[in-house]
C-alpha atoms as a PDB file:
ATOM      1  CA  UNK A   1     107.125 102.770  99.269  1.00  0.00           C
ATOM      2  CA  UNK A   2     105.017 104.807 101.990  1.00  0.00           C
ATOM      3  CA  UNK A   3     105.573 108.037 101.773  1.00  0.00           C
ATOM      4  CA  UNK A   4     104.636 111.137 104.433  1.00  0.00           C
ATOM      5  CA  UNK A   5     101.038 110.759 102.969  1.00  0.00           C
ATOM      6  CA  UNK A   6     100.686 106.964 103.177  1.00  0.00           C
ATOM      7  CA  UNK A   7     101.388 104.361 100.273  1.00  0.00           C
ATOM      8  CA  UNK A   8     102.992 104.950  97.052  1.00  0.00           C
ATOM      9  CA  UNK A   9     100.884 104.482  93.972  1.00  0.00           C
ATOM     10  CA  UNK A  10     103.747 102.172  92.455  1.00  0.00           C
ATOM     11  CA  UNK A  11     102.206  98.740  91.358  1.00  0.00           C
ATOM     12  CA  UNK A  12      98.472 100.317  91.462  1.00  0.00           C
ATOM     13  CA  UNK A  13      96.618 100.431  88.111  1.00  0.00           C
ATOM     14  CA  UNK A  14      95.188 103.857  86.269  1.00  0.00           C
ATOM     15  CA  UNK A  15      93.213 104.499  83.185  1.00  0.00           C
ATOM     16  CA  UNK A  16      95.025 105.482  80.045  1.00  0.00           C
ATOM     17  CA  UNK A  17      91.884 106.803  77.486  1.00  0.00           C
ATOM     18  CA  UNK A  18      89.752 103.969  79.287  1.00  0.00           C
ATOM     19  CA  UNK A  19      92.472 101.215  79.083  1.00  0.00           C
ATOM     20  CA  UNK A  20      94.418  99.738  82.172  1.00  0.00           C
ATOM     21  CA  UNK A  21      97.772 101.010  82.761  1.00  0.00           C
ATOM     22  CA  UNK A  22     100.035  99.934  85.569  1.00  0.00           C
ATOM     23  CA  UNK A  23     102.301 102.159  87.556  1.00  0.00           C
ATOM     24  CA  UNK A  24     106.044 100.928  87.904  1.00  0.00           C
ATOM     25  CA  UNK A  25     108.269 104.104  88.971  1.00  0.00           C
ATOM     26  CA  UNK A  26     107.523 107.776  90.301  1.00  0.00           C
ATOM     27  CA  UNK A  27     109.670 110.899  89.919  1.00  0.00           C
ATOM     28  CA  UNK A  28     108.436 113.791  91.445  1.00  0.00           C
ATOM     29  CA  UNK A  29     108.502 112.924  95.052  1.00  0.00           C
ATOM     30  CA  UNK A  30     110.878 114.460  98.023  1.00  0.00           C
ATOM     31  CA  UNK A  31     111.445 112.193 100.758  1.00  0.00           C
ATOM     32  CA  UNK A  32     108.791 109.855  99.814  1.00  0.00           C
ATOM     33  CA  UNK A  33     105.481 112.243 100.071  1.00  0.00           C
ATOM     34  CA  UNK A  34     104.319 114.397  96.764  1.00  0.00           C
ATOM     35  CA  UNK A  35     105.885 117.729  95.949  1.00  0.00           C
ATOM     36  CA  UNK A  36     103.573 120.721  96.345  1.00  0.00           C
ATOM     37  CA  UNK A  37     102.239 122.511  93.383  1.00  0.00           C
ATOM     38  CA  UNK A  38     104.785 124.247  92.838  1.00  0.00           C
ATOM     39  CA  UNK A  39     107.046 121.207  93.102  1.00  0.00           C
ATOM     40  CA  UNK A  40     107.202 120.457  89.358  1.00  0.00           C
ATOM     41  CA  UNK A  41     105.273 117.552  87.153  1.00  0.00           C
ATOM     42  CA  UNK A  42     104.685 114.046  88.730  1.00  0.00           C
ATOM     43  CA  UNK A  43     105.917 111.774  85.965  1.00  0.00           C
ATOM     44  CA  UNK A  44     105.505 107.936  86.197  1.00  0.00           C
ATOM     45  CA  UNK A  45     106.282 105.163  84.308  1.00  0.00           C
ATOM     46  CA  UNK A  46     103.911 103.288  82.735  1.00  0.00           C
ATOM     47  CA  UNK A  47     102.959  99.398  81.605  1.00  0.00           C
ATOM     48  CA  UNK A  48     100.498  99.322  78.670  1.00  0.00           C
ATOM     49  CA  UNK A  49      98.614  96.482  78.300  1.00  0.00           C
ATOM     50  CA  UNK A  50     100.766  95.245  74.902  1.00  0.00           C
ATOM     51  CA  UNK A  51     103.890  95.460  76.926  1.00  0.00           C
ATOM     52  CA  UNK A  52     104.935  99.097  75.995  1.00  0.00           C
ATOM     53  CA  UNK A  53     106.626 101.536  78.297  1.00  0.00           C
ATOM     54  CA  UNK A  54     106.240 105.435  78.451  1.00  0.00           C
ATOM     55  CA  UNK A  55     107.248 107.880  80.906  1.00  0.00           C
ATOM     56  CA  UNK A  56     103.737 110.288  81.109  1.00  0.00           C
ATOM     57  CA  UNK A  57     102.680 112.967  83.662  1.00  0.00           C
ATOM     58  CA  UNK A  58     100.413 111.537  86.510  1.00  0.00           C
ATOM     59  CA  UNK A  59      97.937 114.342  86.161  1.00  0.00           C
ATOM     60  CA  UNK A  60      96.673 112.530  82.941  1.00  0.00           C
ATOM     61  CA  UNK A  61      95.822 108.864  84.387  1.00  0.00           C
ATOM     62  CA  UNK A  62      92.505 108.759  86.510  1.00  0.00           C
ATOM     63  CA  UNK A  63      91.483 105.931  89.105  1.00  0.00           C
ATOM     64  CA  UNK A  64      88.950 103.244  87.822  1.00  0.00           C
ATOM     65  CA  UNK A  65      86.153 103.512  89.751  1.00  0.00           C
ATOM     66  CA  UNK A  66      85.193 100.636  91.233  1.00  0.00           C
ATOM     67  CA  UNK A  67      82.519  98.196  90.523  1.00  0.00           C
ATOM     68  CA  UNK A  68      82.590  98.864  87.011  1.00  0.00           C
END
């Protein structure tokens, strides 16, 4: 999905407490590009590494950094 903004961060992989987490829906989102702050929370749907799936805010997962 490409949003106003550029791509969507569906299929991209965050940090849960250090572990890997993959991305597989977004709510939050108005006409593809992110709602202001005032917009309301920017929940996802996560894959955990064991299988499990949890809807969780966004604000909570960070970016690995890369190289490490």
């Amino acid at each position: 999905m490409t949003g106003a903004r550029g791509p969507g961060i569906v299929g991209r992989i965050y940090l849960e407490y250090g572990r890997p987490v993959l991305i597989g829906t977004q709510w939050g989102t108005r006409g593809g590009g992110y709602v202001g702050p005032a917009g309301g929370p920017r929940n996802v749907r996560i894959r955990r590494a064991d299988g499990s799936t949890t809807i969780r805010p966004l604000g909570g997962l960070r970016r690995p950094v890369a190289g490490r």
